[in-house]
N, C-alpha and C. Protein backbone atom coordinates (compact mmCIF):
# COMPACT_ATOMS: atom_id res chain seq x y z
N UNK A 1 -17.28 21.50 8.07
CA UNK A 1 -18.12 21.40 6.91
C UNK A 1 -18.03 19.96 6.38
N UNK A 2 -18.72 19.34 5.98
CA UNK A 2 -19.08 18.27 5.57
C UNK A 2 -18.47 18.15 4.35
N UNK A 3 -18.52 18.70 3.49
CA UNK A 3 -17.65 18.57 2.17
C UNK A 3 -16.21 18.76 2.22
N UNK A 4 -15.46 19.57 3.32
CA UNK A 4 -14.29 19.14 3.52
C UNK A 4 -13.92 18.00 4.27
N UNK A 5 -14.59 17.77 4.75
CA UNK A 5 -14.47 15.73 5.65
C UNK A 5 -14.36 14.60 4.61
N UNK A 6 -15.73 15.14 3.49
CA UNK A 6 -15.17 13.54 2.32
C UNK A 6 -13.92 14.31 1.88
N UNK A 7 -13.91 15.49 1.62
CA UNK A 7 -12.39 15.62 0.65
C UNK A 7 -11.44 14.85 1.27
N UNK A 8 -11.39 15.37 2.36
CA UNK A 8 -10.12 14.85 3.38
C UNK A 8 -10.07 13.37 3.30
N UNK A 9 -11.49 12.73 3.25
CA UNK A 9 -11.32 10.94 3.40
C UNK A 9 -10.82 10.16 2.14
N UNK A 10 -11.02 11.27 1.08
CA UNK A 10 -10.64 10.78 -0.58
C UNK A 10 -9.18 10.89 -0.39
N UNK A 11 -8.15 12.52 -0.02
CA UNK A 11 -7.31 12.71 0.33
C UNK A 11 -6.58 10.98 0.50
N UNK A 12 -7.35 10.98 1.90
CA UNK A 12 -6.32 9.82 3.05
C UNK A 12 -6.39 8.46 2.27
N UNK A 13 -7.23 8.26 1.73
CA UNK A 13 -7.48 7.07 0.57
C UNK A 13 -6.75 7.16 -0.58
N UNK A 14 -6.69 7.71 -1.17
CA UNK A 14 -5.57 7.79 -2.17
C UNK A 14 -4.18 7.31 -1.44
N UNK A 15 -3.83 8.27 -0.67
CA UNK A 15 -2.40 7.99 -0.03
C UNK A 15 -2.82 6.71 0.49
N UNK A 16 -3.49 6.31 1.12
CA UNK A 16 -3.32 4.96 1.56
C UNK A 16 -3.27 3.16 0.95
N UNK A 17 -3.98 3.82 -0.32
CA UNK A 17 -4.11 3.23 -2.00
C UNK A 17 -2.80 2.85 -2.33
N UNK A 18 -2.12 4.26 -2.69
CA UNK A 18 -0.76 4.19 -3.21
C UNK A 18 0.08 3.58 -2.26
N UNK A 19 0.41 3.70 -0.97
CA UNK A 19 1.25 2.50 -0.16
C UNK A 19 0.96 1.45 -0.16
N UNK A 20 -0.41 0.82 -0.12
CA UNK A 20 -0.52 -0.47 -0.61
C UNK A 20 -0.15 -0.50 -1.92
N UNK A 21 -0.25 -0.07 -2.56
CA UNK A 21 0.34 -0.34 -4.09
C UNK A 21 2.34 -0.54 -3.81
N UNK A 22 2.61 0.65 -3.10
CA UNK A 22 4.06 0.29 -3.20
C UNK A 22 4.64 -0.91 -2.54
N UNK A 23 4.23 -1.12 -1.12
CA UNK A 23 4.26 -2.23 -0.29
C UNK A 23 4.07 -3.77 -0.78
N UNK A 24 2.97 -3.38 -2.24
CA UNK A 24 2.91 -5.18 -2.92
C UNK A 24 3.89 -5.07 -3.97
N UNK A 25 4.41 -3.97 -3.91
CA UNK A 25 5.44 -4.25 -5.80
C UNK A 25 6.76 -3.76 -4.78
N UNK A 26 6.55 -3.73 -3.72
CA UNK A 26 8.06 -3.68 -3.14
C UNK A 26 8.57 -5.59 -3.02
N UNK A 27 7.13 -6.21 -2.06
CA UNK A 27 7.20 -7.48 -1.73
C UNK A 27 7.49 -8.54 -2.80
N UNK A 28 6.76 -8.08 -4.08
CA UNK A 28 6.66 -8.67 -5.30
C UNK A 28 8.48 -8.84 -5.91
N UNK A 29 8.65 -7.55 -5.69
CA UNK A 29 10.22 -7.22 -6.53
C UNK A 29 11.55 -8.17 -5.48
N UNK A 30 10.90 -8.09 -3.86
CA UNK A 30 12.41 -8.78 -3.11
C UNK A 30 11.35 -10.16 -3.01
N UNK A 31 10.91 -10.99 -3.79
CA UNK A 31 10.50 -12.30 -3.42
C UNK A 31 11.72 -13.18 -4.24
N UNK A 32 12.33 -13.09 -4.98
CA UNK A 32 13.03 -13.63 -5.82
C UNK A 32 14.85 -12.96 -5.17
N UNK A 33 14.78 -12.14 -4.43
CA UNK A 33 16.09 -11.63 -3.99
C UNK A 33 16.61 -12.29 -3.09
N UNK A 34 17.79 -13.16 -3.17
CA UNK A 34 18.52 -14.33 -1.97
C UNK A 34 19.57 -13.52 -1.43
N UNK A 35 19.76 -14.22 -0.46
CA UNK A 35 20.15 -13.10 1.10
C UNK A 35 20.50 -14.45 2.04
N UNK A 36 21.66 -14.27 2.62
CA UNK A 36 22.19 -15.40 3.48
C UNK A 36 20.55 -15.85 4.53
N UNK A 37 20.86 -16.79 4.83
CA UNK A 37 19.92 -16.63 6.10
C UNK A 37 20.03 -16.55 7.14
N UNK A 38 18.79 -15.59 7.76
CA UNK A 38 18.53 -14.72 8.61
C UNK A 38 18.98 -12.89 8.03
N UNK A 39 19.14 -12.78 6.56
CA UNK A 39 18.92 -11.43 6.86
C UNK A 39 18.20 -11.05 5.41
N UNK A 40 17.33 -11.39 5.67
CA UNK A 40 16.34 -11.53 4.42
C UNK A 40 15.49 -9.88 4.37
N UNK A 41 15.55 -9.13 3.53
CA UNK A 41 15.50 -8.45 3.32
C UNK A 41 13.47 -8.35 3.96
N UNK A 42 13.08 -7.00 4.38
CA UNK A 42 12.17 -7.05 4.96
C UNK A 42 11.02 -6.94 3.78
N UNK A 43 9.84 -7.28 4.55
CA UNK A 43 8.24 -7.20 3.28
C UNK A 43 8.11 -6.52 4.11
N UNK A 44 7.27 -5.57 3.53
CA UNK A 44 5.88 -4.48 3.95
C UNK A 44 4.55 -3.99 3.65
N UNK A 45 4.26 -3.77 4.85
CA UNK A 45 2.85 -3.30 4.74
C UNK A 45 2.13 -2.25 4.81
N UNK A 46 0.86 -1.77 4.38
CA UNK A 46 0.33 -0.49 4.62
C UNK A 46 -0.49 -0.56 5.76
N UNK A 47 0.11 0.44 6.44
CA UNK A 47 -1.13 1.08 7.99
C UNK A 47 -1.64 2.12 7.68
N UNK A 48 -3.08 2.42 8.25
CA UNK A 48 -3.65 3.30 8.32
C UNK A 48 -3.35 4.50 9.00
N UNK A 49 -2.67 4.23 10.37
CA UNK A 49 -1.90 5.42 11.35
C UNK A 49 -3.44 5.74 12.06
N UNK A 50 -3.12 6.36 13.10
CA UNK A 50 -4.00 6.49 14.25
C UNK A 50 -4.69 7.79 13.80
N UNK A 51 -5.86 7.79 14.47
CA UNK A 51 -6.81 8.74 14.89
C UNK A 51 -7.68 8.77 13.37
N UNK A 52 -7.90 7.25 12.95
CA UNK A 52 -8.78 7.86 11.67
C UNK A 52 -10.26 7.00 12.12
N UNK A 53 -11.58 7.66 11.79
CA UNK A 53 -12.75 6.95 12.20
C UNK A 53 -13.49 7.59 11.13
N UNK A 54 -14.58 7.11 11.43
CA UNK A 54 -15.76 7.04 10.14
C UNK A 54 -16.57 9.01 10.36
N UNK A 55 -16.48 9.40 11.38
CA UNK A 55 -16.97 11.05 11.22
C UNK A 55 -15.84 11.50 11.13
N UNK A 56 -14.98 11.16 11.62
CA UNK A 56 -13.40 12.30 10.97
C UNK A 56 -12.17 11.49 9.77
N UNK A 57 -13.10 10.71 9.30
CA UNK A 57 -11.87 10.22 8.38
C UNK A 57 -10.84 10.19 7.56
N UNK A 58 -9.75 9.88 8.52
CA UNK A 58 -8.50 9.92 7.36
C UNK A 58 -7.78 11.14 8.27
N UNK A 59 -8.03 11.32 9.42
CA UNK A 59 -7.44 11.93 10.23
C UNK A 59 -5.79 11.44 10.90
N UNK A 60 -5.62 10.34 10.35
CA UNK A 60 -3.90 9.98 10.58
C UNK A 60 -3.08 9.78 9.46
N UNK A 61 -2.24 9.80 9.23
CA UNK A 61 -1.68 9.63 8.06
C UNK A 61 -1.07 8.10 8.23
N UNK A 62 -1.38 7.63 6.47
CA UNK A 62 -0.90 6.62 6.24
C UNK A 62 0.50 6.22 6.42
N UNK A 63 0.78 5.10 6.41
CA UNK A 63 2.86 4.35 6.35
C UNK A 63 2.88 3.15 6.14
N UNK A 64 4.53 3.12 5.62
CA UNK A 64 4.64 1.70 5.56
C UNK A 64 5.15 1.35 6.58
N UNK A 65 5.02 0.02 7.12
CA UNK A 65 5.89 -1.00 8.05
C UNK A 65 6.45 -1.93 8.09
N UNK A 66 7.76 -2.62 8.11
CA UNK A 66 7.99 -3.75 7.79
C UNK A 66 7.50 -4.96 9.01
N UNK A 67 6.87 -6.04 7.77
CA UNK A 67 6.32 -6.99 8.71
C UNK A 67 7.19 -8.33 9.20
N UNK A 68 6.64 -8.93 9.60
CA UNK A 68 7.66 -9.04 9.89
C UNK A 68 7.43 -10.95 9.10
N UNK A 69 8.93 -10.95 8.44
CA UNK A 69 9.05 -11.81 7.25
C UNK A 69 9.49 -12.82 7.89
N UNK A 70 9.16 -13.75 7.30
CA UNK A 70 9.59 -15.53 7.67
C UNK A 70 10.36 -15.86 6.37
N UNK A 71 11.28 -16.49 6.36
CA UNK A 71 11.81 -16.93 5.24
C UNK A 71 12.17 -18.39 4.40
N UNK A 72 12.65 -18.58 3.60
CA UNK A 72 12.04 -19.98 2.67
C UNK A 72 13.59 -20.17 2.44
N UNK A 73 13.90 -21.24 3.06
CA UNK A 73 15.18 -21.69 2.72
C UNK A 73 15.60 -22.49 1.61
N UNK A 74 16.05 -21.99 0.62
CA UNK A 74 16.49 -23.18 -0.29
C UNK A 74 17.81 -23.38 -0.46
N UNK A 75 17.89 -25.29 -1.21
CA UNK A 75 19.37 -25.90 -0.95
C UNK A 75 19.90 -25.65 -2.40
N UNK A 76 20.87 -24.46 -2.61
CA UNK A 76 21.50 -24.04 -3.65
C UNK A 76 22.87 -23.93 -2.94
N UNK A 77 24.02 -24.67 -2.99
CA UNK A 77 25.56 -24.88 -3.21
C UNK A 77 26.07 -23.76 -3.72
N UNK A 78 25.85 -23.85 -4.87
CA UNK A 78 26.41 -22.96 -6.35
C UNK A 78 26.16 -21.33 -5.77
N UNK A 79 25.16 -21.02 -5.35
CA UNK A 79 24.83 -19.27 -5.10
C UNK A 79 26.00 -19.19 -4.11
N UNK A 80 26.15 -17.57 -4.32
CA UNK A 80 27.03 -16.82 -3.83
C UNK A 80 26.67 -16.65 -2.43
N UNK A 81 25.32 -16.50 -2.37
CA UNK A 81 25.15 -16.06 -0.81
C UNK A 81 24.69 -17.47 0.16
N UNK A 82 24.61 -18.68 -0.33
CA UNK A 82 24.83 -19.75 0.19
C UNK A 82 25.31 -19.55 1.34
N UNK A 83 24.81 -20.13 2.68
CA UNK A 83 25.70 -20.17 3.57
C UNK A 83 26.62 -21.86 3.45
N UNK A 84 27.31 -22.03 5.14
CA UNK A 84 28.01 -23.35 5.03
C UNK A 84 27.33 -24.70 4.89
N UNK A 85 26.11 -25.41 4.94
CA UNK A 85 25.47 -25.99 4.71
C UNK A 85 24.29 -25.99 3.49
N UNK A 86 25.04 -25.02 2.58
CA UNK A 86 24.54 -24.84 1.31
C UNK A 86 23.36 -24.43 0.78
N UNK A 87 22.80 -23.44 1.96
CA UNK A 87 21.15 -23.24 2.06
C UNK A 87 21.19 -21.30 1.68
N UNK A 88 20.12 -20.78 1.00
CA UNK A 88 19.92 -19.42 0.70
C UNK A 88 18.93 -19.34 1.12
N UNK A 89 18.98 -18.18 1.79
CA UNK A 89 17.39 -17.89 2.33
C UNK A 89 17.01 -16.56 1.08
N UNK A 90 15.18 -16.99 1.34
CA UNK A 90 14.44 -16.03 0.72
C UNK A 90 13.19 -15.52 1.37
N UNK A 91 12.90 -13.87 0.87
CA UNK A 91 11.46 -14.29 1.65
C UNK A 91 10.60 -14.96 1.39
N UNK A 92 9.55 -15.10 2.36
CA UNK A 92 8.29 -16.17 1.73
C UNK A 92 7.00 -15.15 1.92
N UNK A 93 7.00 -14.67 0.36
CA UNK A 93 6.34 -13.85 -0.46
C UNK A 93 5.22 -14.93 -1.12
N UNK A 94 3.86 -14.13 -0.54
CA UNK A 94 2.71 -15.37 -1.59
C UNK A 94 2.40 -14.15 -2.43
N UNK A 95 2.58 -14.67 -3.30
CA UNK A 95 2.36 -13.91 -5.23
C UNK A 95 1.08 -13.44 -5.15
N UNK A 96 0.57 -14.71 -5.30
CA UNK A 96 -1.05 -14.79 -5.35
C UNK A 96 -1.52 -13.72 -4.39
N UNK A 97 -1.09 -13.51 -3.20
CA UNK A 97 -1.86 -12.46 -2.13
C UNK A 97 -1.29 -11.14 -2.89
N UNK A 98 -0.45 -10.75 -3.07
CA UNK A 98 0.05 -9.65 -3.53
C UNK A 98 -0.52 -9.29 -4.86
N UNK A 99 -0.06 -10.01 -5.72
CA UNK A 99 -0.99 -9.33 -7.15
C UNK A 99 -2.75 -9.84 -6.88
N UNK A 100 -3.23 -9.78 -5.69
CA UNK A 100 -4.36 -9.56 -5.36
C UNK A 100 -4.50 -8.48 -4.70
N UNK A 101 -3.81 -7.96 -3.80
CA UNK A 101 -3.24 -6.54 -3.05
C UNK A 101 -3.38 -5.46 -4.41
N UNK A 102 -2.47 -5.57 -4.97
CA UNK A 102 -2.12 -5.11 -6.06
C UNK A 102 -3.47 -4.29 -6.84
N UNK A 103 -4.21 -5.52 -7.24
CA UNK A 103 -5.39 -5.09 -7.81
C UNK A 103 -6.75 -4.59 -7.28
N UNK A 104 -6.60 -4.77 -5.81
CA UNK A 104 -7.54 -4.06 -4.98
C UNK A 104 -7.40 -2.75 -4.59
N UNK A 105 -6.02 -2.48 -4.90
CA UNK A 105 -5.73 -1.13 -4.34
C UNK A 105 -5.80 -0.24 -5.51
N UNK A 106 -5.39 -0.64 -6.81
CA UNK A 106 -5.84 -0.14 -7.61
C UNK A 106 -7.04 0.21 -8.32
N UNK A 107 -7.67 -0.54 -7.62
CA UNK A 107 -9.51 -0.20 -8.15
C UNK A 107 -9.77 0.62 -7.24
N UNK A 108 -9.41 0.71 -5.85
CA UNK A 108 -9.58 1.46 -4.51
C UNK A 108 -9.48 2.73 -4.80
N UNK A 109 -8.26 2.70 -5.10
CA UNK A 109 -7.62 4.55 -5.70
C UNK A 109 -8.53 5.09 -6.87
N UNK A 110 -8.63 4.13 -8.20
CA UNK A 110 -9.66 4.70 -9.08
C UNK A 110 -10.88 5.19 -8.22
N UNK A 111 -11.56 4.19 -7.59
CA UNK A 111 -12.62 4.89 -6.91
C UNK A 111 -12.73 6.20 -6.01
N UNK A 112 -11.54 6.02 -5.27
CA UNK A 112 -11.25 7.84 -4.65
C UNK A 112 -11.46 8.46 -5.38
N UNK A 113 -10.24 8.51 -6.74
CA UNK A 113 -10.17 9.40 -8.13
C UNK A 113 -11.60 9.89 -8.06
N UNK A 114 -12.37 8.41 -8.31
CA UNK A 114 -13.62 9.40 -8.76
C UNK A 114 -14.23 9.92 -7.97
N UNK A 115 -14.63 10.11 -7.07
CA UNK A 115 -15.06 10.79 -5.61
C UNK A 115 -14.56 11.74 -5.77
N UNK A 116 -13.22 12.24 -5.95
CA UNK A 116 -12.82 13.36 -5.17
C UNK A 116 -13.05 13.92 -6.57
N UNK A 117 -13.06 13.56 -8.18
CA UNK A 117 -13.89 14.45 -9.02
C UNK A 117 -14.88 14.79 -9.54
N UNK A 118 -15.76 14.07 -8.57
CA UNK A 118 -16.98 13.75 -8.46
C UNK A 118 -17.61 14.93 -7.65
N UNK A 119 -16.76 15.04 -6.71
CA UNK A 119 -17.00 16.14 -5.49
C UNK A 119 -16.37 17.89 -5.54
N UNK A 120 -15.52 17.55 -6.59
CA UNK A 120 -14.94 18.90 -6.76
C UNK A 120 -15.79 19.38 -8.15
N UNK A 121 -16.31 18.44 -9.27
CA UNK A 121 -17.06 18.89 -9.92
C UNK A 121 -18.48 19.76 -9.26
N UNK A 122 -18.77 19.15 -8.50
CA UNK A 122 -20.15 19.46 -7.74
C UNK A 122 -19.94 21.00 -7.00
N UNK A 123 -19.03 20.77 -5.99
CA UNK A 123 -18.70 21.94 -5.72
C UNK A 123 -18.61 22.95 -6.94
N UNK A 124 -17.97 22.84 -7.51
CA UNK A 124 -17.49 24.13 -8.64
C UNK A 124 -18.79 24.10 -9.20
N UNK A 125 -19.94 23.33 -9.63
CA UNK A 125 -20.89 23.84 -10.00
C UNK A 125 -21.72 24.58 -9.05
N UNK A 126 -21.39 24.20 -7.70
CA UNK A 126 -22.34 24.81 -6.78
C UNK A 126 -22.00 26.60 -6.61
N UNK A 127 -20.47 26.65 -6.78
CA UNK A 127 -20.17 27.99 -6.69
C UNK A 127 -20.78 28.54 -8.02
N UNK A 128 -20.44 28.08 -9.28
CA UNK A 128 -21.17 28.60 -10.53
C UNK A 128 -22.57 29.47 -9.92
N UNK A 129 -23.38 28.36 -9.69
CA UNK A 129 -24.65 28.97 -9.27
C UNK A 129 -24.79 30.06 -8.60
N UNK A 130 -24.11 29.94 -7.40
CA UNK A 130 -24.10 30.81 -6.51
C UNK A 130 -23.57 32.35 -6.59
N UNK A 131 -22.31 32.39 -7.89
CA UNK A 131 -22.08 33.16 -8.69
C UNK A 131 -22.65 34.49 -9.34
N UNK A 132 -23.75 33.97 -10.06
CA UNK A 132 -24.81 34.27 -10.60
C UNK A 132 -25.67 35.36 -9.44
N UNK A 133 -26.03 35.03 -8.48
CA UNK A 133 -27.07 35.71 -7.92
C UNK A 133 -26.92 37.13 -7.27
């Protein structure tokens, strides 16, 4: 049925909304976290997961993955996690991409929101009707 296919694609959108949402306020929160270098705590990203297409959409379930992080060395002595040549590694987190992430995914999800009560309103009026006869 056709009306359970968008449900399902609002479904997979939402969830896939919300991991991008967690994945930029995960990246956001360890950009400032120092970590010897080389063990820099991982960034992540949202995947879609397999088997999703435009007539069956949202047929895989969403995840996160860690991507894989490059890191920004800075010359701080004084820190604790300094290594012997006086360097802390961090990740190299761009802000700017993320609280752009951030705000795309959140307009993304509102828009599911409204779809999927957009679509369940409709339905329930359609049964109303049908009710009746």
């Amino acid at each position: 049925m056709v009306v359970d296919a968008v449900f399902q694609a609002t479904r997979f959108g939402l969830q896939f909304e919300r991991l991008r949402l967690e994945a930029a306020s995960h990246n956001i929160a360890v950009s400032d976290r120092a970590s010897t270098p080389g063990s820099v705590p991982p960034l992540l990203r949202a995947v879609a997961g397999h088997g999703v297409s435009l007539h069956g959409a949202g047929t895989g379930t969403p995840s996160l993955v860690p991507m894989g992080s490059s890191e920004r060395d800075v010359h701080d002595p004084s820190d604790p996690m300094a290594n012997q040549q006086g360097m802390v590694g961090y990740p190299r987190v761009d802000l700017v991409e993320e609280m752009s992430t951030l705000m795309e995914a959140s307009r993304a999800y509102e828009a599911n929101v409204r779809a999927f009560n957009t679509l369940r309103s409709m339905e329930l009026r359609a049964l109303d009707m049908g009710g009746g006869a």
